[in-house]
PDB file of N, CA and C in Angstrom:
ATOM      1  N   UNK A   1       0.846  -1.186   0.000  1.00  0.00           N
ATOM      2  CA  UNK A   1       0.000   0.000   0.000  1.00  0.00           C
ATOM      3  C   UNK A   1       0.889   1.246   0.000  1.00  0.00           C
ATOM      4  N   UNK A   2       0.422   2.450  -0.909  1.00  0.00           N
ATOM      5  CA  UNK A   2       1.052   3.597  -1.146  1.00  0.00           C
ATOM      6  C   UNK A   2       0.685   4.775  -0.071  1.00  0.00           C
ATOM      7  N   UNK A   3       0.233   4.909   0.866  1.00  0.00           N
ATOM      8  CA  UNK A   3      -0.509   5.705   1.413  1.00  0.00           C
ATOM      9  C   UNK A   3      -0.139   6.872   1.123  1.00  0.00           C
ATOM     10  N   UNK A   4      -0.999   7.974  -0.040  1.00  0.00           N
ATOM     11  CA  UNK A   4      -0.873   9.483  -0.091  1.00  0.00           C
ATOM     12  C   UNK A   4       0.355   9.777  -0.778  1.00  0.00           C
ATOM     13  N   UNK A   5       0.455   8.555  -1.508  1.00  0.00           N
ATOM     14  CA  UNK A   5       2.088   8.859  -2.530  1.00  0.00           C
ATOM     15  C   UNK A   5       1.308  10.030  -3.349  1.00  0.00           C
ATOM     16  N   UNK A   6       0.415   9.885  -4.428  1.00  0.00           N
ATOM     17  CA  UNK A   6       0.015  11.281  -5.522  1.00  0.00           C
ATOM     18  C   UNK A   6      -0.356  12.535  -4.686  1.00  0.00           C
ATOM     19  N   UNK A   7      -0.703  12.709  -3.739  1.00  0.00           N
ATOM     20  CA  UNK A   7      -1.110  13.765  -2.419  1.00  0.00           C
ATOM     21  C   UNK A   7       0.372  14.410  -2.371  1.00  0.00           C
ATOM     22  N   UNK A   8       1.389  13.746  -1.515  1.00  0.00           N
ATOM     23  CA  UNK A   8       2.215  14.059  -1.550  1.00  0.00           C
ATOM     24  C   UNK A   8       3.000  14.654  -2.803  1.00  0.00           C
ATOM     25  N   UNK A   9       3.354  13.789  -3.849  1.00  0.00           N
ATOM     26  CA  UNK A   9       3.653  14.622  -4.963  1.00  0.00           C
ATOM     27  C   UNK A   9       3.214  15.799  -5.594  1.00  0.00           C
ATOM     28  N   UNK A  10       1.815  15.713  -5.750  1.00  0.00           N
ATOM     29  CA  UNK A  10       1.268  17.388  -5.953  1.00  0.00           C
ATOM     30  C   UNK A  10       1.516  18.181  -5.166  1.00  0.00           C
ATOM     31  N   UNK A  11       1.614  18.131  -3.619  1.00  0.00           N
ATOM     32  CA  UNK A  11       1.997  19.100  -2.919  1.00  0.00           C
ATOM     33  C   UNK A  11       3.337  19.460  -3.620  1.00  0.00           C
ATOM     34  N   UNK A  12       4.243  18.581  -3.647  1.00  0.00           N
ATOM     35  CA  UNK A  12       5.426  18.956  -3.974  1.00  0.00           C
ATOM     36  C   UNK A  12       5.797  20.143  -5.573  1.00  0.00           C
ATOM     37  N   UNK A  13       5.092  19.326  -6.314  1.00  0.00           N
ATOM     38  CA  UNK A  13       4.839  19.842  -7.453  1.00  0.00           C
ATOM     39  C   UNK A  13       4.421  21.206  -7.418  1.00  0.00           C
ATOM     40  N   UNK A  14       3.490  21.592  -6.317  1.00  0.00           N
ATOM     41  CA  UNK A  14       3.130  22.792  -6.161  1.00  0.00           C
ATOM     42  C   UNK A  14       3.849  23.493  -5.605  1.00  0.00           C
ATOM     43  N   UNK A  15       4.674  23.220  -4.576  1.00  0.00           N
ATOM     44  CA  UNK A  15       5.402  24.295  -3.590  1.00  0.00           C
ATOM     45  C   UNK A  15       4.277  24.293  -2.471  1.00  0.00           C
ATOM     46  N   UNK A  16       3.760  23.841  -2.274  1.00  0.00           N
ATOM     47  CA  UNK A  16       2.438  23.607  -1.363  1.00  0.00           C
ATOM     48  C   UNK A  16       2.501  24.256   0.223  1.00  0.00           C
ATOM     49  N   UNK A  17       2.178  25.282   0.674  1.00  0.00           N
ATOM     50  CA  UNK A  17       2.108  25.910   1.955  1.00  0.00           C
ATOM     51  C   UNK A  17       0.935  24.774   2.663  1.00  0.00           C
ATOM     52  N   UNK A  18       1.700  24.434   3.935  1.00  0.00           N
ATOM     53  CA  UNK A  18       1.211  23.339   4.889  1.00  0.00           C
ATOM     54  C   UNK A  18       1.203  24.119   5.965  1.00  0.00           C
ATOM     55  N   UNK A  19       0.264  23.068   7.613  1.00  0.00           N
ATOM     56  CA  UNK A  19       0.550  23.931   8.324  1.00  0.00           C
ATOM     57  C   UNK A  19       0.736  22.842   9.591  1.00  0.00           C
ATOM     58  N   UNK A  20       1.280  22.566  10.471  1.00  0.00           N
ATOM     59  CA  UNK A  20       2.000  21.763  11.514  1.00  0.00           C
ATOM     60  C   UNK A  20       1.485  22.106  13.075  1.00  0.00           C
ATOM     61  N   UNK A  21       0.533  21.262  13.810  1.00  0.00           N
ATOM     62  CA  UNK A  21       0.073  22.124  14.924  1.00  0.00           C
ATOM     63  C   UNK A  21       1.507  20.960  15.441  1.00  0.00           C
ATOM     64  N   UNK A  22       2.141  21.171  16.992  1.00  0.00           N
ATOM     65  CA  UNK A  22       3.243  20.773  17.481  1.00  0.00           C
ATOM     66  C   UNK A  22       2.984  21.093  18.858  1.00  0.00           C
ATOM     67  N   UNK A  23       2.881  20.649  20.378  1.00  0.00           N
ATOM     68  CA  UNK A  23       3.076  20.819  21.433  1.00  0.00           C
ATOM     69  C   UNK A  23       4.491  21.198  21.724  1.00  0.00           C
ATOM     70  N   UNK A  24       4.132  22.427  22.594  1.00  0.00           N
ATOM     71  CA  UNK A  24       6.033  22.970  23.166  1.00  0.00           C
ATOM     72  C   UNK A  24       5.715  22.705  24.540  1.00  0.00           C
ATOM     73  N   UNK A  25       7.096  22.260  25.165  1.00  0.00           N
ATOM     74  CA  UNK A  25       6.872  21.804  26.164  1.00  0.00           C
ATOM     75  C   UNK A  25       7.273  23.030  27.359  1.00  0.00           C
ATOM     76  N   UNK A  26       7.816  24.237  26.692  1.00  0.00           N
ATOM     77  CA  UNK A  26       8.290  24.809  27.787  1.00  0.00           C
ATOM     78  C   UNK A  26       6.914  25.936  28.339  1.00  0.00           C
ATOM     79  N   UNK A  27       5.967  26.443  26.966  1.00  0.00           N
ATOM     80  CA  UNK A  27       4.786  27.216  27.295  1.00  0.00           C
ATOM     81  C   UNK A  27       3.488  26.147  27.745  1.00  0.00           C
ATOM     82  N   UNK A  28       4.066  24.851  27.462  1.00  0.00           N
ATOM     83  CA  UNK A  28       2.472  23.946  27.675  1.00  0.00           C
ATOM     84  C   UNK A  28       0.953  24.093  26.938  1.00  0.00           C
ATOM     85  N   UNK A  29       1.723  25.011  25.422  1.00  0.00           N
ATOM     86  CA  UNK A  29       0.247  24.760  24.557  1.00  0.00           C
ATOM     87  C   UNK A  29       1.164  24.317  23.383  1.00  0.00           C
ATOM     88  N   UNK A  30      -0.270  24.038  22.633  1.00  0.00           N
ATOM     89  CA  UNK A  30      -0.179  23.897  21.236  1.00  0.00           C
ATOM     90  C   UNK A  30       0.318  24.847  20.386  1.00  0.00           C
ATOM     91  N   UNK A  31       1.178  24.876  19.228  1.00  0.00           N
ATOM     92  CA  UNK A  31       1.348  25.534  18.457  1.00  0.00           C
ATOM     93  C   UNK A  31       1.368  25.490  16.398  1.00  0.00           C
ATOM     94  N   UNK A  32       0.886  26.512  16.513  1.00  0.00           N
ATOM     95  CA  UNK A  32       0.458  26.120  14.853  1.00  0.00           C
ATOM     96  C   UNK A  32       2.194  26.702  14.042  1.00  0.00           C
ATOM     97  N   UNK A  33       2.723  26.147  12.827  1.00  0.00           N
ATOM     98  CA  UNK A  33       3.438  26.253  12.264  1.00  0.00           C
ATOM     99  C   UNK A  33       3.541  26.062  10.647  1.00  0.00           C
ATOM    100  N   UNK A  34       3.708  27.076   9.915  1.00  0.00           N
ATOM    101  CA  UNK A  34       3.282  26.983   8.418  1.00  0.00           C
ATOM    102  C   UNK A  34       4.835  27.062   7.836  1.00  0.00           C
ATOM    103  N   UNK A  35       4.618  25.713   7.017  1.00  0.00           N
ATOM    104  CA  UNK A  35       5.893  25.472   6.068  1.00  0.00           C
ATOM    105  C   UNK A  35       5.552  25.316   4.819  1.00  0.00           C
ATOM    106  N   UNK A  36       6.834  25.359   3.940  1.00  0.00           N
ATOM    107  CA  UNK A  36       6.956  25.287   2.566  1.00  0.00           C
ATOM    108  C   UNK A  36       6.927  24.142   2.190  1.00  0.00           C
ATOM    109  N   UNK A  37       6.367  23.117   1.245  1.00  0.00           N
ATOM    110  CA  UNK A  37       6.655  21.730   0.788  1.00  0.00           C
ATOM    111  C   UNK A  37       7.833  21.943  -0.460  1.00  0.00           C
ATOM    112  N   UNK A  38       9.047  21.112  -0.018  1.00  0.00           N
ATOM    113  CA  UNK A  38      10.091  21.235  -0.501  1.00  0.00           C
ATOM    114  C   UNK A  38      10.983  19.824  -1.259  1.00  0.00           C
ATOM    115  N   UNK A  39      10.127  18.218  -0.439  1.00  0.00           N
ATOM    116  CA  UNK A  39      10.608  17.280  -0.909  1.00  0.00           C
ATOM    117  C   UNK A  39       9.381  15.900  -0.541  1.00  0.00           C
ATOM    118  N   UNK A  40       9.694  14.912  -0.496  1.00  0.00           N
ATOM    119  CA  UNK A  40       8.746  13.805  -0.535  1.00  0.00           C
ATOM    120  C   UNK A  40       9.738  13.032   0.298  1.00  0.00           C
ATOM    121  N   UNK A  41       8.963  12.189   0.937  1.00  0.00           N
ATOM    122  CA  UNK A  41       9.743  11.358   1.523  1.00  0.00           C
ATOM    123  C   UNK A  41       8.657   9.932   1.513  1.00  0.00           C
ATOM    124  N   UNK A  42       8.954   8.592   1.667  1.00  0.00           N
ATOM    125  CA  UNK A  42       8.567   7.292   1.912  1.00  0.00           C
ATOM    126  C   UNK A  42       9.402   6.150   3.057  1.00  0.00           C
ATOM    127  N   UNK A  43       8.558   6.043   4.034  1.00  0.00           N
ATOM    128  CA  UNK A  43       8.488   5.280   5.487  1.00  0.00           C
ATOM    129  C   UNK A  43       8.402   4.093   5.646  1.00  0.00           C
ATOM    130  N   UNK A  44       8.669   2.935   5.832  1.00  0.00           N
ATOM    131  CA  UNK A  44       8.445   1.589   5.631  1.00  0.00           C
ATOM    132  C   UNK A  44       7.484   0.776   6.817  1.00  0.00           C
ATOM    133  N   UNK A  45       6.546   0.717   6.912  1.00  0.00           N
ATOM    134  CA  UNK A  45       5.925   0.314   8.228  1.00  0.00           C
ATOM    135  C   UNK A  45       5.019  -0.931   8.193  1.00  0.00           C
ATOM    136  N   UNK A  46       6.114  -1.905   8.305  1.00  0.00           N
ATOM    137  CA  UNK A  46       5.573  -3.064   7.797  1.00  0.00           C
ATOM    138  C   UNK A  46       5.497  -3.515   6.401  1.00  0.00           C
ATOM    139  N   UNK A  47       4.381  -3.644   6.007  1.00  0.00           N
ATOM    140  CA  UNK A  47       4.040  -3.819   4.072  1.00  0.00           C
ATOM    141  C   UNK A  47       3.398  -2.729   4.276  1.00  0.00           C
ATOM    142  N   UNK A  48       3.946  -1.474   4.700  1.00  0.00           N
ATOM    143  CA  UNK A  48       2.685  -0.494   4.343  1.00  0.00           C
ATOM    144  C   UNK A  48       4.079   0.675   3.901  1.00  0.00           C
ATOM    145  N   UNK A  49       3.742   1.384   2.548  1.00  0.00           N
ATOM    146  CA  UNK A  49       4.931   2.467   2.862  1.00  0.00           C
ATOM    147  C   UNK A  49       3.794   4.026   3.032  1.00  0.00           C
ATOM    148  N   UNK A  50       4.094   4.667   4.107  1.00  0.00           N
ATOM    149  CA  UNK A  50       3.280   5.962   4.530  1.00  0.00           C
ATOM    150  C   UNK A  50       4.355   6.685   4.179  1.00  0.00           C
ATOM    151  N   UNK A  51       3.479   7.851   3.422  1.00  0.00           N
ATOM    152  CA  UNK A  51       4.295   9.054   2.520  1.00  0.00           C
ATOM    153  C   UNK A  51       4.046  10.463   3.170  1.00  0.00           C
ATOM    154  N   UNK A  52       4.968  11.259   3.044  1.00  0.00           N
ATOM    155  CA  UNK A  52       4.724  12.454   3.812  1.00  0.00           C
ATOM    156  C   UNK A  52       5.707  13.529   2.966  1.00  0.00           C
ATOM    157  N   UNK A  53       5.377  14.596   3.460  1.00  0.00           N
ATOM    158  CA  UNK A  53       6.648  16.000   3.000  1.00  0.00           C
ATOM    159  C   UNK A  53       7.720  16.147   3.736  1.00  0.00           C
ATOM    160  N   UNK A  54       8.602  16.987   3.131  1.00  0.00           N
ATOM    161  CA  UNK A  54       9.912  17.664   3.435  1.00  0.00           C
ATOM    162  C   UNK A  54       9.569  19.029   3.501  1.00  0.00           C
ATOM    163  N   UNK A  55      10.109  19.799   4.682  1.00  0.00           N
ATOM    164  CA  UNK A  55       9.494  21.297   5.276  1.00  0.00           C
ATOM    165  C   UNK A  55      11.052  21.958   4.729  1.00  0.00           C
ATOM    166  N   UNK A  56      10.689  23.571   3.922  1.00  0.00           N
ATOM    167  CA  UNK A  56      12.144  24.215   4.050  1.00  0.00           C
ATOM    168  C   UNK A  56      12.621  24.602   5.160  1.00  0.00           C
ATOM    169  N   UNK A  57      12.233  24.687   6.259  1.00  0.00           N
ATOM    170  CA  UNK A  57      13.023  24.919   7.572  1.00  0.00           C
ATOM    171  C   UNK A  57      12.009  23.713   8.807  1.00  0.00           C
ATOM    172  N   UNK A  58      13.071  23.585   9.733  1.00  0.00           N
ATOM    173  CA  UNK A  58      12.422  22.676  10.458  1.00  0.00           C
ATOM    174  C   UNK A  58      11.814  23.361  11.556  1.00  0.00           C
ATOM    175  N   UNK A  59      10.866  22.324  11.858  1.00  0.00           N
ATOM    176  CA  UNK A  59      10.103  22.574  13.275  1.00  0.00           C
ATOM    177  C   UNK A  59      10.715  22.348  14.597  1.00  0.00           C
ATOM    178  N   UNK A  60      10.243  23.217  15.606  1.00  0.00           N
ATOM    179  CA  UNK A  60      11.067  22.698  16.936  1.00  0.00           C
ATOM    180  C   UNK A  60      11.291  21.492  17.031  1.00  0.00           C
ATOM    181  N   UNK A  61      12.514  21.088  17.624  1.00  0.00           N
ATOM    182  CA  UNK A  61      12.956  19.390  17.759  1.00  0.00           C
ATOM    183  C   UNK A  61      13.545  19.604  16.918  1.00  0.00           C
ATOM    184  N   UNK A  62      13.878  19.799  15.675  1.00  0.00           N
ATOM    185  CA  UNK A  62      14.870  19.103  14.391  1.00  0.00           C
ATOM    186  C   UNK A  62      13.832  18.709  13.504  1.00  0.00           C
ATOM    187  N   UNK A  63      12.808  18.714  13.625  1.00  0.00           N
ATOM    188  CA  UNK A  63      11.900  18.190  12.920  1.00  0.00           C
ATOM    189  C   UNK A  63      11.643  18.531  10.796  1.00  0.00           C
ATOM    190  N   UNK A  64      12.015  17.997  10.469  1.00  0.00           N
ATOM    191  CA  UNK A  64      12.060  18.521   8.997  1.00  0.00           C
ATOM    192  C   UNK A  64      11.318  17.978   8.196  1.00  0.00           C
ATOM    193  N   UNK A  65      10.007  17.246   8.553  1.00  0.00           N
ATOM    194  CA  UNK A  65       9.286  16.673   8.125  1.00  0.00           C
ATOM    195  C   UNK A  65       7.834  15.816   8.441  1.00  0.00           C
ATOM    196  N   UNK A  66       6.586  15.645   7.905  1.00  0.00           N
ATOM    197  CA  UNK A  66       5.587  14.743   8.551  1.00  0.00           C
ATOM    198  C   UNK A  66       4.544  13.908   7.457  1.00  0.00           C
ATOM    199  N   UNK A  67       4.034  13.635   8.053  1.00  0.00           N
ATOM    200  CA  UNK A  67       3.193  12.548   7.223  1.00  0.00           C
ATOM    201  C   UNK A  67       2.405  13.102   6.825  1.00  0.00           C
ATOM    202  N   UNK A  68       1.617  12.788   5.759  1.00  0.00           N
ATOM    203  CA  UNK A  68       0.806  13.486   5.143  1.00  0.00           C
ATOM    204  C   UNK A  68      -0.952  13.252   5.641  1.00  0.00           C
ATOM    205  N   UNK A  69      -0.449  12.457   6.848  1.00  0.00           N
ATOM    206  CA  UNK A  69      -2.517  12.707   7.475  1.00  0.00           C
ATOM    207  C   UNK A  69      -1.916  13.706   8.911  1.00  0.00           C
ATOM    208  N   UNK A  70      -0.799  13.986   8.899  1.00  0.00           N
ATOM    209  CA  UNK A  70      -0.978  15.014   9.918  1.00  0.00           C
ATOM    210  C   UNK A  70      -0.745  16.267   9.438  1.00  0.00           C
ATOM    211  N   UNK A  71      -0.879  16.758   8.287  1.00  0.00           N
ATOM    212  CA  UNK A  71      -0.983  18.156   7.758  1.00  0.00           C
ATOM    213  C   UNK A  71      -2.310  18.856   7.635  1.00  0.00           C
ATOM    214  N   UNK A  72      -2.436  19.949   7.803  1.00  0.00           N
ATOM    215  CA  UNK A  72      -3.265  20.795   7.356  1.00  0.00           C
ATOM    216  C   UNK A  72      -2.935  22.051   6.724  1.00  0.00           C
ATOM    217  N   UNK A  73      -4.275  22.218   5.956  1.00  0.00           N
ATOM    218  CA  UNK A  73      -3.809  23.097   4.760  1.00  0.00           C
ATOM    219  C   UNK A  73      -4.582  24.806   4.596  1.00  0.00           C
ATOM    220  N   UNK A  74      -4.751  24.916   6.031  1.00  0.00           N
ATOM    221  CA  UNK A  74      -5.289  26.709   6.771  1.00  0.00           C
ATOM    222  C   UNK A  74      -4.933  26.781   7.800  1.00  0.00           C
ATOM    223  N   UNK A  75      -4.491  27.721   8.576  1.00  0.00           N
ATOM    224  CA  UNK A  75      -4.198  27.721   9.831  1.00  0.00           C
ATOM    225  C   UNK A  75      -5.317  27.966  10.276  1.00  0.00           C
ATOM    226  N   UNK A  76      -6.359  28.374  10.366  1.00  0.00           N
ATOM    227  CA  UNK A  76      -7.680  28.794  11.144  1.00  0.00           C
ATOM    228  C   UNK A  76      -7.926  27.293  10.886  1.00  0.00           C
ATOM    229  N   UNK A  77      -8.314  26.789  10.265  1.00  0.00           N
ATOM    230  CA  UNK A  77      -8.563  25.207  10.270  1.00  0.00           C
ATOM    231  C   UNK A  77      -7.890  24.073  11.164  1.00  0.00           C
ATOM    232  N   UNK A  78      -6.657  24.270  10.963  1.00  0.00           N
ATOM    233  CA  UNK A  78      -5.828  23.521  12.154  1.00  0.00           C
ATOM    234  C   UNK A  78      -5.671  24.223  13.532  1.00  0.00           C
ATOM    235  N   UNK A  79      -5.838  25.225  13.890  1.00  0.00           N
ATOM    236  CA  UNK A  79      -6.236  25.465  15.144  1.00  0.00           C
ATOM    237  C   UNK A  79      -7.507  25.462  15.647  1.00  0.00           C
ATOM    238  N   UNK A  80      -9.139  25.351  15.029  1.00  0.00           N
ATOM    239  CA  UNK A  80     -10.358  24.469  15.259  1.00  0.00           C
ATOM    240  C   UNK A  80     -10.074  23.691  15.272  1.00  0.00           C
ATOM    241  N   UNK A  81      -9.970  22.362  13.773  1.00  0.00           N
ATOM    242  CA  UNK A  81     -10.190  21.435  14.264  1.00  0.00           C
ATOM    243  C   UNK A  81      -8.913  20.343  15.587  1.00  0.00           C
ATOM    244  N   UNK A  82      -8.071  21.260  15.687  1.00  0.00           N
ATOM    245  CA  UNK A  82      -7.658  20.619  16.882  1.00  0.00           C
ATOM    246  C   UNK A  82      -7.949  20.780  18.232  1.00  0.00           C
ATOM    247  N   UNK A  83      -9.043  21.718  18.076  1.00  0.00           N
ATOM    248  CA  UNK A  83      -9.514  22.302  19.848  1.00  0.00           C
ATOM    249  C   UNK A  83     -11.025  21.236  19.601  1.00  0.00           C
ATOM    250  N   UNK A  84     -11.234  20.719  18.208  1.00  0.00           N
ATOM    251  CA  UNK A  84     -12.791  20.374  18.272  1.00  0.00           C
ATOM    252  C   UNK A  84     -12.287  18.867  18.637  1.00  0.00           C
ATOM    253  N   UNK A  85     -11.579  18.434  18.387  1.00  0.00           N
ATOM    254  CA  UNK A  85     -10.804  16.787  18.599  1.00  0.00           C
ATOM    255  C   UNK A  85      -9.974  16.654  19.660  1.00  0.00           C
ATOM    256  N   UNK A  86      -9.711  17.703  20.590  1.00  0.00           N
ATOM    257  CA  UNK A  86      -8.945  17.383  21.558  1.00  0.00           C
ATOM    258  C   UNK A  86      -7.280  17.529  21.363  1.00  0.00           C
ATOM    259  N   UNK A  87      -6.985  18.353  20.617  1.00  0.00           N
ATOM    260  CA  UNK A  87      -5.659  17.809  19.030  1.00  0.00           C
ATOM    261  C   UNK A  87      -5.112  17.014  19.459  1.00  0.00           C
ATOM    262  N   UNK A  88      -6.090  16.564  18.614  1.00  0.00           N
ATOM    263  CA  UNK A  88      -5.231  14.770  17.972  1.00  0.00           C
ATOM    264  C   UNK A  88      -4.723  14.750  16.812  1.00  0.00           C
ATOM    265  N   UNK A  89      -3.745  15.585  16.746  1.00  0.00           N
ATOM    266  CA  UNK A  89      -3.326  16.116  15.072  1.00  0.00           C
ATOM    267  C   UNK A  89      -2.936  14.876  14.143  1.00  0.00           C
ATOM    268  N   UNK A  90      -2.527  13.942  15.122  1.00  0.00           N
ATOM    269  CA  UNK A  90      -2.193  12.503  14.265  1.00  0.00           C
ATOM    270  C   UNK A  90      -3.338  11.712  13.334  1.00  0.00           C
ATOM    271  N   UNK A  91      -4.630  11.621  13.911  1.00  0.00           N
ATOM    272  CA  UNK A  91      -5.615  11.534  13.265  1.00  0.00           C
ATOM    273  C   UNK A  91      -6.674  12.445  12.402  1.00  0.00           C
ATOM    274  N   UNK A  92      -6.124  13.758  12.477  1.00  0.00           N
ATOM    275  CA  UNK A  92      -7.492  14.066  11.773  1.00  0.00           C
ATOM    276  C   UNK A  92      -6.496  15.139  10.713  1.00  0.00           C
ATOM    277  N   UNK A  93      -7.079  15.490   9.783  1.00  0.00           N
ATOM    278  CA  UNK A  93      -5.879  16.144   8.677  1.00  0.00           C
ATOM    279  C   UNK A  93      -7.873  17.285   7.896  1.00  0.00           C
ATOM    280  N   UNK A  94      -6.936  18.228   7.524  1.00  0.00           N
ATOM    281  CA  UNK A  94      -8.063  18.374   6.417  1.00  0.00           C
ATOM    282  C   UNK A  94      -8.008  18.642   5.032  1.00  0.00           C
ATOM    283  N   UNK A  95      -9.184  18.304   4.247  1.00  0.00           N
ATOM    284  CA  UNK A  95      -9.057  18.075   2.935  1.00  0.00           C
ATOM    285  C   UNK A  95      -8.940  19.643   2.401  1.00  0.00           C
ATOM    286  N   UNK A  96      -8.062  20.049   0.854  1.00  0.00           N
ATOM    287  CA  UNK A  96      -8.269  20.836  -0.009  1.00  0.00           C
ATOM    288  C   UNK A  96      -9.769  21.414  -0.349  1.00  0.00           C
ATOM    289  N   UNK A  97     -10.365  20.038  -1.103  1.00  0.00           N
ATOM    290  CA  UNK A  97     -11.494  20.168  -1.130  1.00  0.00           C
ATOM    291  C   UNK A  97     -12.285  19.021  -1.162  1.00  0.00           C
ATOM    292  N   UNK A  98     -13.904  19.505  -0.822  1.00  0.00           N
ATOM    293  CA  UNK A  98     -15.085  18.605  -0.786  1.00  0.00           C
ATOM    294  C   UNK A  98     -14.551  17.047  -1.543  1.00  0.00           C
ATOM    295  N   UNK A  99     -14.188  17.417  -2.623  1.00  0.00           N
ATOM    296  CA  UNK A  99     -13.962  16.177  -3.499  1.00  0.00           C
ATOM    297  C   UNK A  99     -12.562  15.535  -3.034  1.00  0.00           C
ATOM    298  N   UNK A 100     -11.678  16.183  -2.501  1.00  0.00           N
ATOM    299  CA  UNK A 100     -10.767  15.129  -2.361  1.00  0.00           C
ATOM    300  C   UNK A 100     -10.953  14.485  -1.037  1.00  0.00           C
ATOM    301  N   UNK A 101     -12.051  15.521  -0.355  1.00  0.00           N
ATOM    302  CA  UNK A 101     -12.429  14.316   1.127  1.00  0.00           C
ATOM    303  C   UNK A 101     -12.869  13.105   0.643  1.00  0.00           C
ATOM    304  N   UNK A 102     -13.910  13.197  -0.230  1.00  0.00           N
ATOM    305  CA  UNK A 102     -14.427  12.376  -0.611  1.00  0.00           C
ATOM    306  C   UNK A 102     -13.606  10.983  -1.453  1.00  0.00           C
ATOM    307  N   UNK A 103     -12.768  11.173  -1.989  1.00  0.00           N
ATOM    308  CA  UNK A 103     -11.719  10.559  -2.390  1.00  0.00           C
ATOM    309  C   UNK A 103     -10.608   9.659  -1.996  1.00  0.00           C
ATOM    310  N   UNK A 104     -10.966  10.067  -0.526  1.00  0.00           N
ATOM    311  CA  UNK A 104      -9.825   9.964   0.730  1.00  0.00           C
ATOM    312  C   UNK A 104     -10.525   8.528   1.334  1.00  0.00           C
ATOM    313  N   UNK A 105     -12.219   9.169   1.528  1.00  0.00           N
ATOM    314  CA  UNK A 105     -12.726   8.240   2.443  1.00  0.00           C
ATOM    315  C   UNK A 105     -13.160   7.053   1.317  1.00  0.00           C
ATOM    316  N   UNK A 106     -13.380   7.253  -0.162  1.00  0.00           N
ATOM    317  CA  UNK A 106     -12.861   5.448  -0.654  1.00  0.00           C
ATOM    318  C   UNK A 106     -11.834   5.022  -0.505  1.00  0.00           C
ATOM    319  N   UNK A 107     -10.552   5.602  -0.592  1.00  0.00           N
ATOM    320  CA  UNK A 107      -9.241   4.888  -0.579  1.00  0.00           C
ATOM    321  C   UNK A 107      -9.469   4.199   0.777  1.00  0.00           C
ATOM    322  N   UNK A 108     -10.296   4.431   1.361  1.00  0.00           N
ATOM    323  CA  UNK A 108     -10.043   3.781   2.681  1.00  0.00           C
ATOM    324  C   UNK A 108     -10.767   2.318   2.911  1.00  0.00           C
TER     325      UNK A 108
END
């Protein structure tokens, strides 16, 4: 399984502005962070390979990169829906548009 290999590539293709919510540990909240999509990367997890981006500068930690169901693509969006979910940024991502939600939830 490819998970979000063509997702990933169009971002790339585009130059794609993403946005990264991240817990800091020294203020004790959440924080939102908007990067540049700059490369692709592929993860091996099991028989499964999960695909994600390459950020032009990294996130606190060293971080230079994430998977592509933990991105979001507004910051007003990723700071709701992570106060509406508790942020659980690992599970919930949001779509471009109507149709590629929809797109998302057959691949599944």
């Amino acid at each position: 399984m490819t998970a979000y290999k063509e997702e990933c590539k169009k971002l790339l293709k585009s130059k794609a502005k993403v946005y990264i919510v991240d817990y800091n540990k020294d203020s004790g909240k959440y924080e939102v962070f908007e990067r540049i999509v700059v490369g692709v990367f592929c993860s091996k997890n099991g028989r499964n390979n999960v695909w994600g981006v390459n950020f032009d500068k990294p996130i606190p930690g060293e971080c230079y990169g994430a998977t592509y169901n933990s991105l979001y693509f507004s910051k007003t969006e990723a700071i709701k829906k992570n106060k509406e979910f508790n942020l659980n940024v690992t599970k919930k991502r949001l779509a471009e548009t109507e149709s590629e939600e929809l797109e998302l939830l057959k691949r599944k």
